[in-house]
Protein backbone atom coordinates (compact mmCIF):
# COMPACT_ATOMS: atom_id res chain seq x y z
CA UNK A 1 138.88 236.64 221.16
CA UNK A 2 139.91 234.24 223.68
CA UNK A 3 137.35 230.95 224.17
CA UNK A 4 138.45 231.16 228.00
CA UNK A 5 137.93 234.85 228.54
CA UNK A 6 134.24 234.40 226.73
CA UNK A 7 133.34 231.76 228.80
CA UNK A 8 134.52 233.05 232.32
CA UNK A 9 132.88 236.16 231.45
CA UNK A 10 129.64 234.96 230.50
CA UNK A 11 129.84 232.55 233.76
CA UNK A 12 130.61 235.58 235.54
CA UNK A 13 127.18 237.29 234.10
CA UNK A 14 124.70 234.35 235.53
CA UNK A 15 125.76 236.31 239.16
CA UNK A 16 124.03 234.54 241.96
CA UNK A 17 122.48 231.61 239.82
CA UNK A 18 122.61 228.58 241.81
CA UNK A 19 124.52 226.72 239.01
CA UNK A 20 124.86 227.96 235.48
CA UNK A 21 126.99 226.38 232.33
CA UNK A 22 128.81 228.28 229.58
CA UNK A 23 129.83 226.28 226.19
CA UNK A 24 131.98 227.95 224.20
CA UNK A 25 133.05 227.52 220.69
CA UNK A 26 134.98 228.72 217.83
CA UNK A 27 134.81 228.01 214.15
CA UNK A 28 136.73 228.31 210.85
CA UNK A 29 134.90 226.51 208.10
CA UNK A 30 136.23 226.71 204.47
CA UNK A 31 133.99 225.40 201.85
CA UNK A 32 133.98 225.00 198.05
CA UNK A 33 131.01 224.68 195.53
CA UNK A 34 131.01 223.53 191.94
CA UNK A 35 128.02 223.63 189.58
CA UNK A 36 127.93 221.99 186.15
CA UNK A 37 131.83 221.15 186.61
CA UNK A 38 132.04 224.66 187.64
CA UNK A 39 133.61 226.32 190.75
CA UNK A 40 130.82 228.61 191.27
CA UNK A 41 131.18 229.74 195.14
CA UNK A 42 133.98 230.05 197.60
CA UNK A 43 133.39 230.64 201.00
CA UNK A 44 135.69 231.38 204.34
CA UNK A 45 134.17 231.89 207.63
CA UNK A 46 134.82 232.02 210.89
CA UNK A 47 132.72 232.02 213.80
CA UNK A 48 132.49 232.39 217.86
CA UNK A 49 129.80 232.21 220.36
CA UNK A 50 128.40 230.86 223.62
CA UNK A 51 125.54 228.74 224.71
CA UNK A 52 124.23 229.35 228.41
CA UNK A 53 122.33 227.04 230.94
CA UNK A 54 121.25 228.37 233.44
CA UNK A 55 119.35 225.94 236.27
CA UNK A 56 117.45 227.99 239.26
CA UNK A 57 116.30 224.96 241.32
CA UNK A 58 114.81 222.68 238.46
CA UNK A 59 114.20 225.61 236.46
CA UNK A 60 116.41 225.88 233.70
CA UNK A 61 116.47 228.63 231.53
CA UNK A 62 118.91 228.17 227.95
CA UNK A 63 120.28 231.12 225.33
CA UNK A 64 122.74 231.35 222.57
CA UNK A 65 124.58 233.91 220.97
CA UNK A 66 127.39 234.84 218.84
CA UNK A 67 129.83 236.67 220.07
CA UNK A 68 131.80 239.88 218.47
CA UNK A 69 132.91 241.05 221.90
CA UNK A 70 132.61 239.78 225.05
CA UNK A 71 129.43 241.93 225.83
CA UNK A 72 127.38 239.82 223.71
CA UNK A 73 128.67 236.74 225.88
CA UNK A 74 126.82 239.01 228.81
CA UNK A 75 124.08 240.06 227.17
CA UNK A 76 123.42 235.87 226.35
CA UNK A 77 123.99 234.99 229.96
CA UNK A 78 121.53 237.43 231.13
CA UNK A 79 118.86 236.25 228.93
CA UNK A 80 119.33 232.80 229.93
CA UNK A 81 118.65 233.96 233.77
CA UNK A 82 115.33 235.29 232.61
CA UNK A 83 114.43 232.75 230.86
CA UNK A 84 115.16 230.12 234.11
CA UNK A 85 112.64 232.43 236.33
CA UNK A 86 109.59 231.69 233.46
CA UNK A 87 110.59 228.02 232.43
CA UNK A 88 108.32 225.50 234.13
CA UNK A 89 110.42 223.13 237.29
CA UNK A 90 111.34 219.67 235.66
CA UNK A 91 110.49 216.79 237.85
CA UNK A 92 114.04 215.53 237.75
CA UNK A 93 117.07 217.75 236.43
CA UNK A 94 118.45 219.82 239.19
CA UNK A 95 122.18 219.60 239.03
CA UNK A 96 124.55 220.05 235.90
CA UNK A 97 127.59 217.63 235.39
CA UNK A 98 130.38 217.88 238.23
CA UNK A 99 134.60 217.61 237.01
CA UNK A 100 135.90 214.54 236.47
CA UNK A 101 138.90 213.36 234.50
CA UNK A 102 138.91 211.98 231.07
CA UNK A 103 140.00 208.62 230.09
CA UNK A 104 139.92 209.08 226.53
CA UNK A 105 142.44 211.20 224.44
CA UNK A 106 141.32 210.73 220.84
CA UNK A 107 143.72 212.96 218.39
CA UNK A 108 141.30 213.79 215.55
CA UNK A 109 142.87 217.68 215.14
CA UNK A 110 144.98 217.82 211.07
CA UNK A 111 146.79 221.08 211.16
CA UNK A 112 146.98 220.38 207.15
CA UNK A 113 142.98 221.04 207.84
CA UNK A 114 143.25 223.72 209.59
CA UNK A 115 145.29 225.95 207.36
CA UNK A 116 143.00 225.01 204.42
CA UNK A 117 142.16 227.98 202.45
CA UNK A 118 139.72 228.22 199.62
CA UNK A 119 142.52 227.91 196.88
CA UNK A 120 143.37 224.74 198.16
CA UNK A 121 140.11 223.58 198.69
CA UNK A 122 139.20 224.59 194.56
CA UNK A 123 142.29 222.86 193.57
CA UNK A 124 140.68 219.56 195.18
CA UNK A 125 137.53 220.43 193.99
CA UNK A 126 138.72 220.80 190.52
CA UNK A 127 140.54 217.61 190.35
CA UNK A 128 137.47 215.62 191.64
CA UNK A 129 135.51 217.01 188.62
CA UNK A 130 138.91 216.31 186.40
CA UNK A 131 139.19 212.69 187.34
CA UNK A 132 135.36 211.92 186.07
CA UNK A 133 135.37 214.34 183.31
CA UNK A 134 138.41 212.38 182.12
CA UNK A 135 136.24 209.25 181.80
CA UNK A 136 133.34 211.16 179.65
CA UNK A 137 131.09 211.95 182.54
CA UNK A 138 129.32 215.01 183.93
CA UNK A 139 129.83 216.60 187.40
CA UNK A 140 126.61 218.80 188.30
CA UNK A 141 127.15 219.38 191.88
CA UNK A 142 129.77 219.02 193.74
CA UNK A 143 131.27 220.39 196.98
CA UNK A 144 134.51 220.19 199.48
CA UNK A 145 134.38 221.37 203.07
CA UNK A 146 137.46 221.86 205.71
CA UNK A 147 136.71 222.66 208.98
CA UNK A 148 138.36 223.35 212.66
CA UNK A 149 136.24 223.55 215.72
CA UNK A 150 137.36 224.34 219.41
CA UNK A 151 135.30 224.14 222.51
CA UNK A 152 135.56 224.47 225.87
CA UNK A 153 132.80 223.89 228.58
CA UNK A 154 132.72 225.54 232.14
CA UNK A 155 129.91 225.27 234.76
CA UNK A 156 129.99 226.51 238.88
CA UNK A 157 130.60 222.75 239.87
CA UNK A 158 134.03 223.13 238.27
CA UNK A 159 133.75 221.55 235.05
CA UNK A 160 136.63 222.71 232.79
CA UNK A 161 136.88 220.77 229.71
CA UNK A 162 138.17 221.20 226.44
CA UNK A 163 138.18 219.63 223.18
CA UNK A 164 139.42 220.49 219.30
CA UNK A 165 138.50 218.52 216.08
CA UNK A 166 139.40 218.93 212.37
CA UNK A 167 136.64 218.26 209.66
CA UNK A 168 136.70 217.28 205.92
CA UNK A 169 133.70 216.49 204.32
CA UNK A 170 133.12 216.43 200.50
CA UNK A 171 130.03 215.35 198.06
CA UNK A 172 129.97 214.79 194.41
CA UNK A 173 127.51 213.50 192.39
CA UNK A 174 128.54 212.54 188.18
CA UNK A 175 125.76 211.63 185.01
CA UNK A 176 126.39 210.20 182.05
CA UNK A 177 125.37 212.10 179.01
CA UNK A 178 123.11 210.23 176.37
CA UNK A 179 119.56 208.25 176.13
CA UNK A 180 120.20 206.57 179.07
CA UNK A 181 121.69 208.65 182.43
CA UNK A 182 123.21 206.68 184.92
CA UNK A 183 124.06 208.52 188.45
CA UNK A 184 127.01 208.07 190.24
CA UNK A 185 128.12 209.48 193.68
CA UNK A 186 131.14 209.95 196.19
CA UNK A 187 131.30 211.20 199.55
CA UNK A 188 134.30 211.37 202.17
CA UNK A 189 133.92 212.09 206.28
CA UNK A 190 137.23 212.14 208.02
CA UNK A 191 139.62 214.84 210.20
CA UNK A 192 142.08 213.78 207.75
CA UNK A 193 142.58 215.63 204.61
CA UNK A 194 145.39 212.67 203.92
CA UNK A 195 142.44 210.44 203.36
CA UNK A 196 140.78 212.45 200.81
CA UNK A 197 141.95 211.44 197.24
CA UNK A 198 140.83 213.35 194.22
CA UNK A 199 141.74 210.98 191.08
CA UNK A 200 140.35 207.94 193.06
CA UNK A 201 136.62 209.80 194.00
CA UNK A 202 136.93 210.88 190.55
CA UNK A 203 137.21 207.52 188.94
CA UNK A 204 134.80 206.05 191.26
CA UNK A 205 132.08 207.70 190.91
CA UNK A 206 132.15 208.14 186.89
CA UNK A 207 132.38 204.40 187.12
CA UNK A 208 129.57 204.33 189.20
CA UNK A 209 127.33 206.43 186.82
CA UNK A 210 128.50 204.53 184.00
CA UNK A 211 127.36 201.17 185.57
CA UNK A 212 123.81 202.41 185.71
CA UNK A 213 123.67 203.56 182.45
CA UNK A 214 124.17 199.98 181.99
CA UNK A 215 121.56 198.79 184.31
CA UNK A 216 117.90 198.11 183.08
CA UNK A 217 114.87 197.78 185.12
CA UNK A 218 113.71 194.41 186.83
CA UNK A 219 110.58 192.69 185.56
CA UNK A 220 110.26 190.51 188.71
CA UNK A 221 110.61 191.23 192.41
CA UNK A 222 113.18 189.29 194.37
CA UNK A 223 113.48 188.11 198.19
CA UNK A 224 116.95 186.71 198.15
CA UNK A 225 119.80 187.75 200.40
CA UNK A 226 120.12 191.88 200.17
CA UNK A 227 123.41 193.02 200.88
CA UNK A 228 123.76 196.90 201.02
CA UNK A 229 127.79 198.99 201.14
CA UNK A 230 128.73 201.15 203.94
CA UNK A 231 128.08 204.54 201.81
CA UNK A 232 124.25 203.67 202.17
CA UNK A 233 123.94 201.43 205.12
CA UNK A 234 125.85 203.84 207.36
CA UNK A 235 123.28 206.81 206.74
CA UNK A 236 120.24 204.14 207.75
CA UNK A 237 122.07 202.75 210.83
CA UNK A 238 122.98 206.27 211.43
CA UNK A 239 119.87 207.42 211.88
CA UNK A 240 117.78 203.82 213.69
CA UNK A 241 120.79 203.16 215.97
CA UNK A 242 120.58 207.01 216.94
CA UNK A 243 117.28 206.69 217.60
CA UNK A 244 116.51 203.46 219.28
CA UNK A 245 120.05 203.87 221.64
CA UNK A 246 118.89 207.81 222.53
CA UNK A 247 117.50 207.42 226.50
CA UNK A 248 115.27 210.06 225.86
CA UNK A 249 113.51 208.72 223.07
CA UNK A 250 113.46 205.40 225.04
CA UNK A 251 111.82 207.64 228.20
CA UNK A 252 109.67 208.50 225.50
CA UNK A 253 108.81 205.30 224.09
CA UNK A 254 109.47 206.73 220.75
CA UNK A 255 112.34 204.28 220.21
CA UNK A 256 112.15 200.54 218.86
CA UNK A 257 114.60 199.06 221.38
CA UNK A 258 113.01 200.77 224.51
CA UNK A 259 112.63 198.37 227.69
CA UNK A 260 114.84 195.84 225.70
CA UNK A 261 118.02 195.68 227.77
CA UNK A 262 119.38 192.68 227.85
CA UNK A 263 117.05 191.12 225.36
CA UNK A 264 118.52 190.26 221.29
CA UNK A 265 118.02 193.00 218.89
CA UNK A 266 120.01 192.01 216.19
CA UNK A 267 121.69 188.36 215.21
CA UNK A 268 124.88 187.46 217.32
CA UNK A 269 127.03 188.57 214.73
CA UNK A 270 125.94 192.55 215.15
CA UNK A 271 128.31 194.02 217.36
CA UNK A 272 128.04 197.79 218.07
CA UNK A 273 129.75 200.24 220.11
CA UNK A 274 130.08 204.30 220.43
CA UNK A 275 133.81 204.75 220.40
CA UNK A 276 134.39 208.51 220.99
CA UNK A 277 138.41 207.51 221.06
CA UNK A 278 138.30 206.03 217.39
CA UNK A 279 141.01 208.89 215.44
CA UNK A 280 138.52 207.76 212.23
CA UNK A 281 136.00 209.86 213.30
CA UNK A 282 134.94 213.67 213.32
CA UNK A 283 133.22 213.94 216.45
CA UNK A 284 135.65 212.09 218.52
CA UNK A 285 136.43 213.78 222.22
CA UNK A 286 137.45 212.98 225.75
CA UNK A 287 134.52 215.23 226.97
CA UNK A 288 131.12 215.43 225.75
CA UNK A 289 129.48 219.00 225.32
CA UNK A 290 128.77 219.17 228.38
CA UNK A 291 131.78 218.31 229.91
CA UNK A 292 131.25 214.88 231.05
CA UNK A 293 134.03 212.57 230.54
CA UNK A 294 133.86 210.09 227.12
CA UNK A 295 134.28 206.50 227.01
CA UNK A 296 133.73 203.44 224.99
CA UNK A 297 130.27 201.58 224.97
CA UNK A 298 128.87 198.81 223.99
CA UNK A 299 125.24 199.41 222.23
CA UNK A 300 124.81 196.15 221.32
CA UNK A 301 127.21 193.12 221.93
CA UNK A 302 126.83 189.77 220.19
CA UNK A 303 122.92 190.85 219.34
CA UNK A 304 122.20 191.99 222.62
CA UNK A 305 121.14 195.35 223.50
CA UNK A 306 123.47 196.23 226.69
CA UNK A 307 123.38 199.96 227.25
CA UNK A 308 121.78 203.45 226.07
CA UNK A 309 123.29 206.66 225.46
CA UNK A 310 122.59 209.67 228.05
CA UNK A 311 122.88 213.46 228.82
CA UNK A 312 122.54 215.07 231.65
CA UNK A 313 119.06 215.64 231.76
CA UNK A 314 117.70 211.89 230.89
CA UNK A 315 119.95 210.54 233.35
CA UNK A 316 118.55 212.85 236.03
CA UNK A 317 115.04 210.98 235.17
CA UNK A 318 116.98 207.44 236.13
CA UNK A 319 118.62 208.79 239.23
CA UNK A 320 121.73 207.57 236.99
CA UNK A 321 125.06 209.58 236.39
CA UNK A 322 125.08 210.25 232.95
CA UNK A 323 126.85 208.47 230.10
CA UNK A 324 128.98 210.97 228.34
CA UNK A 325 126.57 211.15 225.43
CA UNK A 326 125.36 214.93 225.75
CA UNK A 327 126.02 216.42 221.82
CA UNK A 328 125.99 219.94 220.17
CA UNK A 329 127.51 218.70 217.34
CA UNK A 330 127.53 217.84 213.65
CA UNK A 331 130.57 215.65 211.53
CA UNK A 332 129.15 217.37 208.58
CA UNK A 333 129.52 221.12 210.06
CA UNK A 334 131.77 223.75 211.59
CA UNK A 335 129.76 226.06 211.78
CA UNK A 336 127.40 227.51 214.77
CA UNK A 337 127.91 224.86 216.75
CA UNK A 338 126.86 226.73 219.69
CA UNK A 339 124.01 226.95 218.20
CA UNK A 340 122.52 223.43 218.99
CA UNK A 341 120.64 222.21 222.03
CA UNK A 342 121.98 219.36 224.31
CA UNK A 343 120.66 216.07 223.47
CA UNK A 344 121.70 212.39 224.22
CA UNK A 345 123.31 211.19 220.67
CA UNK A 346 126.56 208.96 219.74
CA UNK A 347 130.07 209.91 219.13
CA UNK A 348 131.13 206.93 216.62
CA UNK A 349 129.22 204.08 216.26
CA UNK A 350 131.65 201.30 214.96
CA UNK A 351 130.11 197.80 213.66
CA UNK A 352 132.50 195.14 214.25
CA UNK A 353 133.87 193.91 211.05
CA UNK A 354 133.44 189.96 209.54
CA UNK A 355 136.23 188.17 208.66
CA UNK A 356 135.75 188.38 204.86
CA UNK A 357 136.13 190.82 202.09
CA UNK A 358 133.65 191.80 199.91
CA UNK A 359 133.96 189.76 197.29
CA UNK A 360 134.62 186.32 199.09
CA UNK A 361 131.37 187.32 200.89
CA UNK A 362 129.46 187.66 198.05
CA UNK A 363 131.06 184.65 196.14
CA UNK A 364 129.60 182.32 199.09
CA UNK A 365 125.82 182.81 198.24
CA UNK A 366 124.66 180.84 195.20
CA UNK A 367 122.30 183.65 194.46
CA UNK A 368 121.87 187.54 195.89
CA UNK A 369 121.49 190.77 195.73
CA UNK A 370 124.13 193.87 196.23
CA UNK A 371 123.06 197.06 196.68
CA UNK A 372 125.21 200.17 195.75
CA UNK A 373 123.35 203.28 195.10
CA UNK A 374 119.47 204.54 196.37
CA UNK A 375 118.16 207.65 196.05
CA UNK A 376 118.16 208.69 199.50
CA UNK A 377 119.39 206.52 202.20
CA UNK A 378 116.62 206.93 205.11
CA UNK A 379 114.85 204.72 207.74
CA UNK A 380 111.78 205.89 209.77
CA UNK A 381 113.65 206.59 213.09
CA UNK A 382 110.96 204.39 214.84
CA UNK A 383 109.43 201.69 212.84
CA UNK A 384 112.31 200.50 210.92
CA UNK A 385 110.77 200.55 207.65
CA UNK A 386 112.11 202.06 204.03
CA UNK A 387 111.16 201.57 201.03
CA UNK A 388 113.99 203.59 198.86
CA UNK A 389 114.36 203.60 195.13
CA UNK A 390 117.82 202.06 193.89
CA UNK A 391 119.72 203.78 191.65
CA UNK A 392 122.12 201.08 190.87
CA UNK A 393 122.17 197.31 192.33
CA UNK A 394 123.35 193.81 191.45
CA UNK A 395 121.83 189.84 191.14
CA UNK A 396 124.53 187.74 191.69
CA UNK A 397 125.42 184.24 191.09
CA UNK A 398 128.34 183.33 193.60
CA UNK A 399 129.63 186.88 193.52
CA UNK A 400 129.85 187.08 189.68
CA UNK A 401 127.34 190.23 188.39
CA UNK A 402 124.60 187.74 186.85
CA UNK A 403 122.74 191.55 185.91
CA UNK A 404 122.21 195.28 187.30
CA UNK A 405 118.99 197.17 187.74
CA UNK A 406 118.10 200.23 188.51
CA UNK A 407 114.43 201.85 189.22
CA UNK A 408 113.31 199.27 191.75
CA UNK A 409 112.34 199.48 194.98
CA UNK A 410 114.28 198.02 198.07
CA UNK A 411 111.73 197.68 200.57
CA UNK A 412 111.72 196.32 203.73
CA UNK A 413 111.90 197.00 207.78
CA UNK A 414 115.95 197.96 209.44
CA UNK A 415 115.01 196.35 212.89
CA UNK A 416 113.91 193.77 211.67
CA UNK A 417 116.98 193.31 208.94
CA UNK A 418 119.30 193.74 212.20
CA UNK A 419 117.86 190.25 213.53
CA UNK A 420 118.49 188.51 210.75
CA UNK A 421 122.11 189.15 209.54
CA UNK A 422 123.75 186.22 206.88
CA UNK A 423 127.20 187.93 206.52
CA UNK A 424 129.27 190.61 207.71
CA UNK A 425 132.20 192.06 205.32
CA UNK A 426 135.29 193.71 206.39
CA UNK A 427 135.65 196.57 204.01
CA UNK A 428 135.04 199.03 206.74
CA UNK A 429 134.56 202.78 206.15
CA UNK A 430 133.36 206.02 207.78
CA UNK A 431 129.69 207.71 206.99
CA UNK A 432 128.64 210.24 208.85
CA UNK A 433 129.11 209.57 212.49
CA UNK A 434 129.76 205.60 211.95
CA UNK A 435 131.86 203.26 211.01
CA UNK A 436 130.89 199.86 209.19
CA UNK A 437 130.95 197.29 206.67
CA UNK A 438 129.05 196.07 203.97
CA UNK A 439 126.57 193.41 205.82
CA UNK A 440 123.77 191.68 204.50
CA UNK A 441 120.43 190.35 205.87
CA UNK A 442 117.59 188.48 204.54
CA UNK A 443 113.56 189.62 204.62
CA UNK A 444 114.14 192.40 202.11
CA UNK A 445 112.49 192.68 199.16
CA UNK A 446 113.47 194.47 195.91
CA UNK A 447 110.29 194.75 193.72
CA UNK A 448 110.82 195.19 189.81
CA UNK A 449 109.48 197.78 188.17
CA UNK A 450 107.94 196.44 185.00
């Protein structure tokens, strides 16, 4: 079924309404799963449907559906027009986005991706597993996914606006066998399948597992210079920067950078901008989702907080046009994303990159600490604060591996590690929705466990 034909059709349903918006989107996701070094579950699906705003006045009423025929497209419209009569008036939001042209023209669409099927997909799966296997290490859960979304967004003020992505996304996790486990873990976000190499995730990650076999616990605590790599920084920045940058968490107060413009939030070094052009990146697009043109922005420049991220509907509480920021979407998933609400959220957020590389980073500090696995990289969203247990980490003595630990606990507050930045790294890569390098700060503790 045709994305266009769904969406003029359900536009066509909302009748009279004063202004009503139709997002439209199609999905074929392809995923792999393997269990004890096992392919144990294939799955191919495809999916289409339509979301529906409708806004009587500053009543807006919202519906989703998916979509086997174009009835069902109706049948969501309509419900959306009854819902606007019974939703309460905002004080603010009374006009969806008007057409404007894009600026941005990020190509993040792999046609390789696209035609994945699930017998390519195993055979990538299975040489993941192969690679670590090789090096006497167990793969218990594994997974590969290949995805291709398409949307398009219409509204009665003319918006027309299109945009296609490609997704791969994989996670393994490897043990040792024996008296003493160690963990290991790889991941991969990226439109390119090009970028995904089996034997190299493989090796990585069994190498990973077999440096904290190695690792003992600490008997002390130490407050020296914490430096922490992309794969678990990303996730924490991820989420804070998400949070604290979102305008209608800020409207809220429920974000720790709200009524800072223009003040320092992080050391002059921290540099961060949403780039929805970078190619890198998943979610990049010249529209947002709700058809409001994309473009690059500076979060935070030199340490200074310059700008927040807006939809349509936190802008209208500003009297400001909004940013380009509105988001349905996921650079983990294909699926349903229809499904999803509008909220204010970044496309890319890309930490500029120091000078160095890793290891002429580390080699600089007489003593400090490098941290390469935890068990779950979080933040609280508002706060700052984590305390995470690390799987695998390193004391070193002017870069050289002085000892690893494991079963400690990193603990310590993200805002607060932002301000006080010693070194910046230029191995950059992609996690989730941004892109950055290893960086260290000080005022984190790791506390033994003995």
């Amino acid at each position: 079924m045709d994305l266009r034909m769904l969406a003029e059709r359900a536009l066509k349903a909302c009748g009279d309404a004063p202004q009503a918006e139709v997002f439209a989107a199609s999905g074929r996701t392809v995923s792999v799963y393997l269990d004890d070094g096992r392919i144990k579950n294939v799955e191919e699906k495809e999916d289409l449907g339509v979301s529906v705003r409708v806004l009587k006045g500053r009543r807006l009423g919202q519906a989703s559906s998916t979509c086997a025929t174009i009835e069902d497209a109706e049948r969501c419209a309509r419900a959306a027009l009854r819902l606007a009569d019974l939703a309460p008036a905002s004080k603010s939001f009374d006009r969806l986005p008007s057409p404007s042209k894009a600026t941005l023209a990020p190509n993040n669409w792999d046609p390789a991706v696209a035609q994945l099927d699930g017998s390519a997909l195993g055979e990538l799966t299975s040489a993941v597993a192969g690679a670590a296997e090789d090096r006497g290490v167990k793969v218990p859960k594994g997974m590969v996914r290949g995805g291709a979304v398409e949307t398009l967004v219409r509204n009665t003020n003319g918006v027309d606006a299109e945009n296609r992505y490609t997704l791969v996304f994989s996670d393994f996790s490897s043990m040792t066998t024996g008296p003493r486990p160690g963990e290991g873990v790889a991941s991969y976000t990226s439109p390119w399948l090009e970028g995904l190499d089996p034997y190299c995730m493989g090796v990585s990650m069994a190498e990973q597992a077999k440096a904290a076999a190695g690792a003992s616990s600490l008997s002390t605590s130490l407050q020296v210079p914490t430096f922490i790599v992309p794969s678990e920084l990303g996730n924490m920045l991820d989420i804070l920067v998400g949070t604290a940058a979102n305008a209608d968490l800020v409207q809220r107060r429920r974000s720790p950078w709200a009524g800072r413009l223009g003040e320092s939030v992080a050391s002059p070094g921290i540099t961060i901008v949403d780039d929805p052009g970078d190619p890198r990146a998943v979610l990049s697009a010249p529209y947002d989702d709700e058809g409001v043109p994309t473009t690059v922005r500076p979060i935070v420049e030199n340490g200074v907080l310059r700008s927040y991220l807006y939809d349509a509907y936190s802008s209208s509480i500003e009297g400001r046009a909004p940013s380009g920021n509105g988001l349905r979407r996921d650079p983990h998933n294909s699926q349903y994303v229809f499904r999803g609400g509008v909220s204010p959220g970044h496309f890319n957020l890309v930490i500029s990159p120091g000078s160095q590389n890793r290891e002429q980073m580390l080699s600089s500090f007489d003593r400090c600490v490098l941290i390469e696995k935890v068990s779950s990289p979080d933040v609280n969203p508002v706060t700052g604060a984590f305390a995470l247990e690390v799987r695998l980490g390193h004391v070193l003595d002017h870069g050289s591996v002085e000892r690893s630990f494991k079963h400690a606990l990193l603990v310590g507050n993200l805002v607060e590690g932002l301000k006080n930045v010693v070194a910046i790294g230029r191995d950059v890569e992609v996690v989730r929705s941004t892109i950055l390098p290893t960086i260290g700060m000080e005022g984190i503790e790791v506390v033994g466990a003995e």
